[in-house]
Protein backbone atom coordinates (compact mmCIF):
# COMPACT_ATOMS: atom_id res chain seq x y z
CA UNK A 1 -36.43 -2.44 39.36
CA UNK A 2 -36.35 -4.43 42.90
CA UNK A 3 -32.93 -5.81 43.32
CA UNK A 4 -35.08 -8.75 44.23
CA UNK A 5 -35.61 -9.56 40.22
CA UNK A 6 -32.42 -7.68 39.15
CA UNK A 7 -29.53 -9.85 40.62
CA UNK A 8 -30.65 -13.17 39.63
CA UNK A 9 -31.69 -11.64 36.21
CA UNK A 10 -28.21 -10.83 35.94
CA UNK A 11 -26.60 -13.85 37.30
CA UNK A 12 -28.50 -15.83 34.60
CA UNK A 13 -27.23 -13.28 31.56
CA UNK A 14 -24.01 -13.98 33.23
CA UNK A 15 -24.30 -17.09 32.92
CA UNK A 16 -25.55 -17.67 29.31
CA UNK A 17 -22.65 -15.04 28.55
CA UNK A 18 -19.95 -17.57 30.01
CA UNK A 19 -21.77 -20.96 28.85
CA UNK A 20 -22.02 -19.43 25.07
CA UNK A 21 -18.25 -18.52 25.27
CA UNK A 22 -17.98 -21.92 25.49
CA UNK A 23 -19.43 -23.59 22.85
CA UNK A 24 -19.25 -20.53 20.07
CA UNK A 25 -16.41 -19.87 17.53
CA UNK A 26 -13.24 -18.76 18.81
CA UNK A 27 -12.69 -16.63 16.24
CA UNK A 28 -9.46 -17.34 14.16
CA UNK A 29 -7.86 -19.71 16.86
CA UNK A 30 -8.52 -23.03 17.18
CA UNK A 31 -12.17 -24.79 15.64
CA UNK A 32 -15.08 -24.85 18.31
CA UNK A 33 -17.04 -28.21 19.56
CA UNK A 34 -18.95 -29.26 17.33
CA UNK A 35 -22.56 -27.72 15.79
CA UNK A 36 -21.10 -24.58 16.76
CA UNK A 37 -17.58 -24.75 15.34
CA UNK A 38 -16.57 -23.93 11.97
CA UNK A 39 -13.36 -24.26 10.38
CA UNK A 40 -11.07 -20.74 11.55
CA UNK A 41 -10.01 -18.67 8.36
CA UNK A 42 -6.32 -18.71 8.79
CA UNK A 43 -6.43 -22.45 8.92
CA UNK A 44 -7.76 -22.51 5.00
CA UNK A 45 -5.34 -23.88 2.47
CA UNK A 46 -6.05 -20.62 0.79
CA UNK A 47 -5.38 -18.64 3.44
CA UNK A 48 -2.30 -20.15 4.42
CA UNK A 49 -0.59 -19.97 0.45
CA UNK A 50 -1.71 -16.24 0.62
CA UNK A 51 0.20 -16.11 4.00
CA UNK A 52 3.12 -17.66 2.21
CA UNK A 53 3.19 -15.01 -0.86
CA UNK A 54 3.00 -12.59 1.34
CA UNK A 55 6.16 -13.47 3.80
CA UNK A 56 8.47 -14.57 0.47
CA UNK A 57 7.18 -11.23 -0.79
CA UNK A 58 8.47 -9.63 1.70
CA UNK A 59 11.43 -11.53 2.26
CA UNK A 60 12.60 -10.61 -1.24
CA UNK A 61 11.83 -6.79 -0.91
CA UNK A 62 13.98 -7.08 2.01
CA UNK A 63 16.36 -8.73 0.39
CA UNK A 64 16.78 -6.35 -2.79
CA UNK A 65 16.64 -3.29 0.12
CA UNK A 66 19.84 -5.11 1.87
CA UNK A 67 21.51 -5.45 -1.53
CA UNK A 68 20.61 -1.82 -2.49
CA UNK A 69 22.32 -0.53 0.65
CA UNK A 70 25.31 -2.79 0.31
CA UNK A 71 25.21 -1.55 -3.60
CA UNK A 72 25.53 2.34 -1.99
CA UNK A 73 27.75 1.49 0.74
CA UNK A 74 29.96 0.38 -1.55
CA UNK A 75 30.31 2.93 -3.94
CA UNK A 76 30.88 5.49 -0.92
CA UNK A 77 32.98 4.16 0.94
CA UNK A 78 37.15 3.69 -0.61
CA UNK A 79 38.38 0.17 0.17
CA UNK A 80 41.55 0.19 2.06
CA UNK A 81 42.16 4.22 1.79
């Protein structure tokens, strides 16, 4: 191909490459301009209470694991030998 054709060719894809990054979704960040945008998933009302389940979830298995060890570590160990 003549480099005559092929560097402006790919200045333009470069181009449409940079001016579509700017208008299409960003993924799960924050909501694109408008037609292109569409509300991000981890934004969702649903999305977010499943979020929250999850991190009390956890919370409370680390919790129970704390309690566990203090449970053990109590048993082991003599107080004031």
């Amino acid at each position: 191909m003549l480099d005559r054709l092929f560097f402006p060719a790919l200045g333009l894809a470069a181009a449409l490459v940079v001016g579509l990054a700017l208008v299409w979704p960003q993924g799960l960040g924050a909501r694109s301009p408008g037609p292109f945008g569409h509300d991000p998933v981890l934004q969702s009302p649903e999305m977010q209470a499943a979020m929250k389940r999850q991190t009390e979830a956890s919370q409370e298995r680390i919790n129970r694991a704390r309690e566990t060890m203090r449970e053990l570590q109590a048993r082991t160990v003599p107080n004031g030998s």
